[in-house]
PDB file of N, CA and C in Angstrom:
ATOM      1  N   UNK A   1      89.617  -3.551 133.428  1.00  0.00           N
ATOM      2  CA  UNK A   1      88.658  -2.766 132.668  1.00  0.00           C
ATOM      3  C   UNK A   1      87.371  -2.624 133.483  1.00  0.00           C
ATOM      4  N   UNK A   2      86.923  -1.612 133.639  1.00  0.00           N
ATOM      5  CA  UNK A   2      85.496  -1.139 134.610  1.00  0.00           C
ATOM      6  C   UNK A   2      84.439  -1.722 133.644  1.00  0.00           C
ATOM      7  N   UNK A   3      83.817  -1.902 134.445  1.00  0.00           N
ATOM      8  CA  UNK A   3      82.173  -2.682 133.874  1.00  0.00           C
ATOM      9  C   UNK A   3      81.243  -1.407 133.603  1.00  0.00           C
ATOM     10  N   UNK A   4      80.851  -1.094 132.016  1.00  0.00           N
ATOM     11  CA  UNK A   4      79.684   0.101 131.809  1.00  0.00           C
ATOM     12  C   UNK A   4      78.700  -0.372 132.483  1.00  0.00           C
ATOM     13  N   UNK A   5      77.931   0.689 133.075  1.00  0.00           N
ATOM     14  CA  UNK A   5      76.418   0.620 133.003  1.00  0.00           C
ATOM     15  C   UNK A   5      75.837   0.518 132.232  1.00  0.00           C
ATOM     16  N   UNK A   6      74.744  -0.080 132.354  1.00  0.00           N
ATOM     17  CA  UNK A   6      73.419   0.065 131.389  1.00  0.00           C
ATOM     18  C   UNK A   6      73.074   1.533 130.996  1.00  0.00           C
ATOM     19  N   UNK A   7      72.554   1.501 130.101  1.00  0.00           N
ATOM     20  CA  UNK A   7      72.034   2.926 130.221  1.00  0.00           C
ATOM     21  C   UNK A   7      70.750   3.240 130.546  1.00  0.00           C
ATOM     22  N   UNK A   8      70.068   4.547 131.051  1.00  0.00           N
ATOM     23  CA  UNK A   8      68.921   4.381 131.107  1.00  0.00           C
ATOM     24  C   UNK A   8      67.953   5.538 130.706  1.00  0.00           C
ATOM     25  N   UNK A   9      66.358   4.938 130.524  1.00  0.00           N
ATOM     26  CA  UNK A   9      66.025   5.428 129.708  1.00  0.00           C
ATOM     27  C   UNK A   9      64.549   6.742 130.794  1.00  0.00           C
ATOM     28  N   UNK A  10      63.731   7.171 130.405  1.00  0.00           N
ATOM     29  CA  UNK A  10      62.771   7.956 130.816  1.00  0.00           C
ATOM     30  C   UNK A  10      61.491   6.805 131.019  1.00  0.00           C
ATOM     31  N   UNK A  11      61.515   5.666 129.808  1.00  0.00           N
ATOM     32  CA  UNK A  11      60.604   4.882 129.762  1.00  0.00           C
ATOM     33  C   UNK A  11      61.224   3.738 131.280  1.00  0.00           C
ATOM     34  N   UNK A  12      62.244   3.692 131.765  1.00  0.00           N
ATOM     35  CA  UNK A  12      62.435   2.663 132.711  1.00  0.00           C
ATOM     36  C   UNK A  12      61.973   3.308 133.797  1.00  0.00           C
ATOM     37  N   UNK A  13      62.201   4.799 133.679  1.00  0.00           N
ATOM     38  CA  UNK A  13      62.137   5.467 135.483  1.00  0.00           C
ATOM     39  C   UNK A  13      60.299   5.211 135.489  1.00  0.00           C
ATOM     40  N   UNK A  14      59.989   5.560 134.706  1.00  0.00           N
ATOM     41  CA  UNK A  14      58.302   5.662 134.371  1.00  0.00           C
ATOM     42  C   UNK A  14      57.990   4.600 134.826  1.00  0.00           C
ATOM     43  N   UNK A  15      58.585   2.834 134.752  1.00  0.00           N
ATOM     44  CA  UNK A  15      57.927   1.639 134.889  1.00  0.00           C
ATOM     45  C   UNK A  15      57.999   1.077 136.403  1.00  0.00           C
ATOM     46  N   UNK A  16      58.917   1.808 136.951  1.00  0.00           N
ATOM     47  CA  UNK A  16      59.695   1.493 138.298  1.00  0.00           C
ATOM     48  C   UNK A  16      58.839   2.690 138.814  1.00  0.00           C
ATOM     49  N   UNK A  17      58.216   3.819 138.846  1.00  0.00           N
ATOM     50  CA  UNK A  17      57.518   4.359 139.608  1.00  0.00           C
ATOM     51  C   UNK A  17      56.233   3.596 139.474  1.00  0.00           C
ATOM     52  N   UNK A  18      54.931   3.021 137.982  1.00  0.00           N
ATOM     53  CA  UNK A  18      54.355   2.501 138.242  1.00  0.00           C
ATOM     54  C   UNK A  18      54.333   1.241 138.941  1.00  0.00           C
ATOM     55  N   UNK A  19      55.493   0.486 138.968  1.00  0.00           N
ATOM     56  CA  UNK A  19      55.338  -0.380 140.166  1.00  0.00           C
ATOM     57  C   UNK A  19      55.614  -0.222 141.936  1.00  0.00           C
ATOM     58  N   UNK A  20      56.184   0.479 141.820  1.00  0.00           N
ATOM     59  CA  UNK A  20      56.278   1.212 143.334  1.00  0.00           C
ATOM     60  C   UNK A  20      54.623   1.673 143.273  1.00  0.00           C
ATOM     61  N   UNK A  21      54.357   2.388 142.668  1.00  0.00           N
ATOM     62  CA  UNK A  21      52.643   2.901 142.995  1.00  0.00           C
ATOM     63  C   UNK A  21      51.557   1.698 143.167  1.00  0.00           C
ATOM     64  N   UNK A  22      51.922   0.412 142.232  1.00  0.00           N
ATOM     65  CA  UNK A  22      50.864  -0.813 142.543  1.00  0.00           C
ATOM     66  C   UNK A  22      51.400  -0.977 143.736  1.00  0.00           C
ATOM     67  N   UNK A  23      53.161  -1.106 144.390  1.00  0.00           N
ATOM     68  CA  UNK A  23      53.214  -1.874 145.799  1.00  0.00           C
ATOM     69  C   UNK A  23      52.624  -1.064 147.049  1.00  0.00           C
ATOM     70  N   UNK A  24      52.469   0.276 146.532  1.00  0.00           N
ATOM     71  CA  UNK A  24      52.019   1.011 148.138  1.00  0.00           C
ATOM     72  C   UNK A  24      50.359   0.990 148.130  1.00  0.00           C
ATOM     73  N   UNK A  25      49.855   0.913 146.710  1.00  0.00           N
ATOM     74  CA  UNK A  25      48.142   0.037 147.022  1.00  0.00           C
ATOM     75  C   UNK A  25      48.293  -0.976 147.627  1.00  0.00           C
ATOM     76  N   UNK A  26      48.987  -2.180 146.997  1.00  0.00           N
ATOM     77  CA  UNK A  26      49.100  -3.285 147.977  1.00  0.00           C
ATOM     78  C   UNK A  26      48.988  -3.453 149.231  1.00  0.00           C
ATOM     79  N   UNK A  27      50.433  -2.550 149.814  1.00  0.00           N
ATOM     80  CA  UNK A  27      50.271  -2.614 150.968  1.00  0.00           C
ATOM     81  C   UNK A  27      49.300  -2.106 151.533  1.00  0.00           C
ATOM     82  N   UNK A  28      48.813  -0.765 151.100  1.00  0.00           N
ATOM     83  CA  UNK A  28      47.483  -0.241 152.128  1.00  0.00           C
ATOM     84  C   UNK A  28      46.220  -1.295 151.693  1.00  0.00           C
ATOM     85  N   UNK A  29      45.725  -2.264 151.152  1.00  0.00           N
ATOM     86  CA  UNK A  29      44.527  -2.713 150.697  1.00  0.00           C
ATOM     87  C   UNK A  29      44.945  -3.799 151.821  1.00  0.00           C
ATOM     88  N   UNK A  30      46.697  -4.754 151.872  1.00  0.00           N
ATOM     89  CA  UNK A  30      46.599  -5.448 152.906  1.00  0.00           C
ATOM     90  C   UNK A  30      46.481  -5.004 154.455  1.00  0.00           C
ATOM     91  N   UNK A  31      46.994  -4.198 154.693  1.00  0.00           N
ATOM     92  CA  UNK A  31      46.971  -3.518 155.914  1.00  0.00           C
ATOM     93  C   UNK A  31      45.545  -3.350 156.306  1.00  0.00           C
ATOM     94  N   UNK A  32      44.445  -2.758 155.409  1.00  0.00           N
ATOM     95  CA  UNK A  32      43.149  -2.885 155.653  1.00  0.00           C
ATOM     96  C   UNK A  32      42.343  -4.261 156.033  1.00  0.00           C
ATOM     97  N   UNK A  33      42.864  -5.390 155.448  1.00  0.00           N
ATOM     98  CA  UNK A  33      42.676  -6.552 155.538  1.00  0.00           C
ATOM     99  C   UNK A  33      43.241  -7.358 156.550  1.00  0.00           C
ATOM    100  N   UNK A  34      43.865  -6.522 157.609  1.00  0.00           N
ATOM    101  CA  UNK A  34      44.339  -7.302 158.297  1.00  0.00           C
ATOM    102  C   UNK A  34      45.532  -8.223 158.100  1.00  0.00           C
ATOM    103  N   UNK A  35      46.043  -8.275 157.327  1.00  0.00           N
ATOM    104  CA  UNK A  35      47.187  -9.154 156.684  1.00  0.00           C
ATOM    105  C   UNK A  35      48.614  -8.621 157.103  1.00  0.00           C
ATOM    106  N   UNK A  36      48.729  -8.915 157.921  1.00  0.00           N
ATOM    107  CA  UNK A  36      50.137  -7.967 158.286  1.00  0.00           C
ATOM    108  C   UNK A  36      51.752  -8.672 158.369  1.00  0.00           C
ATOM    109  N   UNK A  37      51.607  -9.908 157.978  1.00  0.00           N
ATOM    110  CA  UNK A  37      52.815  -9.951 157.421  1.00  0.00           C
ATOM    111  C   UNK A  37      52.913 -10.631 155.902  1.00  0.00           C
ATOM    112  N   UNK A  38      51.849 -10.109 155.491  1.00  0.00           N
ATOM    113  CA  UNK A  38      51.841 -10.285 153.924  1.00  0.00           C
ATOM    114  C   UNK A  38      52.266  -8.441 153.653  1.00  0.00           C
ATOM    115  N   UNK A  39      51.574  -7.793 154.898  1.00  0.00           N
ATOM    116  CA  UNK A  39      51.794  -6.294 154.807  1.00  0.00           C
ATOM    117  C   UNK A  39      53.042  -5.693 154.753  1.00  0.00           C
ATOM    118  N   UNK A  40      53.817  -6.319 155.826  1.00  0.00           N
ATOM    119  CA  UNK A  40      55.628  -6.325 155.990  1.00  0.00           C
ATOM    120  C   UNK A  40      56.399  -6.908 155.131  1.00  0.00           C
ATOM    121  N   UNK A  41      56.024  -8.045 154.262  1.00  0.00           N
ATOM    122  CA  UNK A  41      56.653  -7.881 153.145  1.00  0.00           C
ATOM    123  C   UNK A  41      56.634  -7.236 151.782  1.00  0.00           C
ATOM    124  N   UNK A  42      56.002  -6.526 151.647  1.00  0.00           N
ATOM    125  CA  UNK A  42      55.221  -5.768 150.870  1.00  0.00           C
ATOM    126  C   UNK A  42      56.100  -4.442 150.812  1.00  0.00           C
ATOM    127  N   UNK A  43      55.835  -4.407 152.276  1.00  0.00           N
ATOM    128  CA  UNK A  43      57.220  -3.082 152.873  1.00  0.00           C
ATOM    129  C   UNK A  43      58.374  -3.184 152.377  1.00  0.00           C
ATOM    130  N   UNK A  44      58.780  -4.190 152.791  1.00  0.00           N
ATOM    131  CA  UNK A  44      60.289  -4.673 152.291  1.00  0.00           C
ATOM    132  C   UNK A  44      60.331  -4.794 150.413  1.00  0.00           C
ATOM    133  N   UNK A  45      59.604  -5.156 149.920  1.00  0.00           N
ATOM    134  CA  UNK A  45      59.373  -5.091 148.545  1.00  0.00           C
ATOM    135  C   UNK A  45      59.357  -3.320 147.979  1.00  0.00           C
ATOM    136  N   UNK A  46      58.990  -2.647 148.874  1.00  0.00           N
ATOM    137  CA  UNK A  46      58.829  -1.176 148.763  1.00  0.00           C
ATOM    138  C   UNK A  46      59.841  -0.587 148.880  1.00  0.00           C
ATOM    139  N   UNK A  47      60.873  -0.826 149.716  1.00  0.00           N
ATOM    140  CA  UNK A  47      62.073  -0.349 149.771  1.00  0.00           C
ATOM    141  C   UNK A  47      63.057  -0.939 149.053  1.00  0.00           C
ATOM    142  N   UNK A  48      62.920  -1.966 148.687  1.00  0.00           N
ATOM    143  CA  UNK A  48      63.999  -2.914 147.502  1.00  0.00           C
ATOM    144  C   UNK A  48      63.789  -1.747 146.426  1.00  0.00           C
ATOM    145  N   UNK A  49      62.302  -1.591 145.865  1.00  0.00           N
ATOM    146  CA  UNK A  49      61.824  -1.294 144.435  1.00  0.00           C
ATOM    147  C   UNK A  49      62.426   0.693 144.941  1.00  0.00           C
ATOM    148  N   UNK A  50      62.238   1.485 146.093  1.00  0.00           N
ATOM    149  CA  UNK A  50      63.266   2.488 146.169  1.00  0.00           C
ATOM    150  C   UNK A  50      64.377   2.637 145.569  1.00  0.00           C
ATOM    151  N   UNK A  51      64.485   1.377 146.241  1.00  0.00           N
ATOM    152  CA  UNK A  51      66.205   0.885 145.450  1.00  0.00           C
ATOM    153  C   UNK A  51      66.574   1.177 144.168  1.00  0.00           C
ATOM    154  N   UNK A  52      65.955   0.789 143.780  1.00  0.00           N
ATOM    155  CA  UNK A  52      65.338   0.262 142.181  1.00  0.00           C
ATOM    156  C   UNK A  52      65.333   2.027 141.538  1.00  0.00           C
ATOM    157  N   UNK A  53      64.693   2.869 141.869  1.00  0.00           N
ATOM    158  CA  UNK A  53      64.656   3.693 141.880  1.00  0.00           C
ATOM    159  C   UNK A  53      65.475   4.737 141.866  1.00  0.00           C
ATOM    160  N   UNK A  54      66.122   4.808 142.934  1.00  0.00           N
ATOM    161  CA  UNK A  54      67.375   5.772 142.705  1.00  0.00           C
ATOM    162  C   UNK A  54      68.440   5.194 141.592  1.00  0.00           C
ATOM    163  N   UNK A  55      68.575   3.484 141.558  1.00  0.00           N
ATOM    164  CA  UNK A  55      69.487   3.637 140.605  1.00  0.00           C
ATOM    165  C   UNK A  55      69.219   3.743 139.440  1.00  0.00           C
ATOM    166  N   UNK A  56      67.819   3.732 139.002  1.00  0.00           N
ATOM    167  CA  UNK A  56      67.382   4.058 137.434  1.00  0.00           C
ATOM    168  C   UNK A  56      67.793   5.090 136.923  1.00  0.00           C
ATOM    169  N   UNK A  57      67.512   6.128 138.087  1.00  0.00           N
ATOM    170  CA  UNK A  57      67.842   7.468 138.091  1.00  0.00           C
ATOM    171  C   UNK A  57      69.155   8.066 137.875  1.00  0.00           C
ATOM    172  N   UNK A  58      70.135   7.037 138.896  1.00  0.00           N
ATOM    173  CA  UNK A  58      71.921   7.639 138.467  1.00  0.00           C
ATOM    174  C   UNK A  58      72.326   6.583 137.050  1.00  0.00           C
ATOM    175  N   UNK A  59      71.469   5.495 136.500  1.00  0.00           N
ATOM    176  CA  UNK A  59      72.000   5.001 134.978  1.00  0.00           C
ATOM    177  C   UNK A  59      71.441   6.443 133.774  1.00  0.00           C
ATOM    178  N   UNK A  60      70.206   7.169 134.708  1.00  0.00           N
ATOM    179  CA  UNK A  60      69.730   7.514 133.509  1.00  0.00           C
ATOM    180  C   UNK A  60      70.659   9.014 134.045  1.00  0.00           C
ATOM    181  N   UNK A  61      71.280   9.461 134.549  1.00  0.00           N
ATOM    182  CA  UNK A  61      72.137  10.952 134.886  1.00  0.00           C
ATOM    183  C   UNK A  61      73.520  10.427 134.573  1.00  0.00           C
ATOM    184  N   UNK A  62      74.007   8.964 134.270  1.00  0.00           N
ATOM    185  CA  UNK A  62      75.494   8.604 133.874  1.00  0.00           C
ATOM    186  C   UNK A  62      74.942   8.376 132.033  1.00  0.00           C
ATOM    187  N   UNK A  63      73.409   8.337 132.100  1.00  0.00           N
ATOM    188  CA  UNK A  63      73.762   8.305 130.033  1.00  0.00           C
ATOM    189  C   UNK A  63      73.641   9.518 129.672  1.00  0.00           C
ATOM    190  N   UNK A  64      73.131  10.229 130.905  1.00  0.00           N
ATOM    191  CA  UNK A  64      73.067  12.111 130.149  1.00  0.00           C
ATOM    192  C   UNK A  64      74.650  12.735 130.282  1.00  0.00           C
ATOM    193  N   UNK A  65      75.276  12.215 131.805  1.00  0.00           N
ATOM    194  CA  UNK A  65      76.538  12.602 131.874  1.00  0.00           C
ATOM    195  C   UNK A  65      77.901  12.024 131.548  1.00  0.00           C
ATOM    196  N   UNK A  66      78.486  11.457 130.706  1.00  0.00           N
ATOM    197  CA  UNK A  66      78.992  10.054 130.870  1.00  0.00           C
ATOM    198  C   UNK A  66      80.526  10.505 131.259  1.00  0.00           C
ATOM    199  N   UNK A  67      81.056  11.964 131.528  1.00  0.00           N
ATOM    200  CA  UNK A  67      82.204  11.828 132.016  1.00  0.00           C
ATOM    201  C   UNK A  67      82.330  12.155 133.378  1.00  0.00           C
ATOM    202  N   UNK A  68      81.051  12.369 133.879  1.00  0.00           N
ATOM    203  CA  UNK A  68      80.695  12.441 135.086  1.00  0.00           C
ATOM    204  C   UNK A  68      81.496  11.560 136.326  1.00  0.00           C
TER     205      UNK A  68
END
């Protein structure tokens, strides 16, 4: 038996862009500061939360499409 997805909602894509938007202040406020491998992980936190991102996006296009 296949494992459902979650489903997803407009309010999740919304929360996962405001945190992607606090991590790329982050990084530019550390980068200003000189902090550069507090800066590089930050990066890497930025591309995880991408991550994060596209798949909010295909839970929330598999609850609009579900025979997709």
């Amino acid at each position: 038996m296949a494992k459902l997805i979650e489903t997803g909602t407009v309010d999740d894509q919304a929360r996962v862009a405001v945190a992607l938007g606090h991590l790329r202040l982050a990084r530019d406020l550390l980068v200003q500061a000189k902090a550069t491998r507090a800066a590089e992980r930050v990066r890497q936190a930025i591309k995880s939360t991408e991550g994060a991102v596209r798949h909010v996006n295909n839970r929330i296009y598999r609850t609009e499409h579900p025979d997709a």
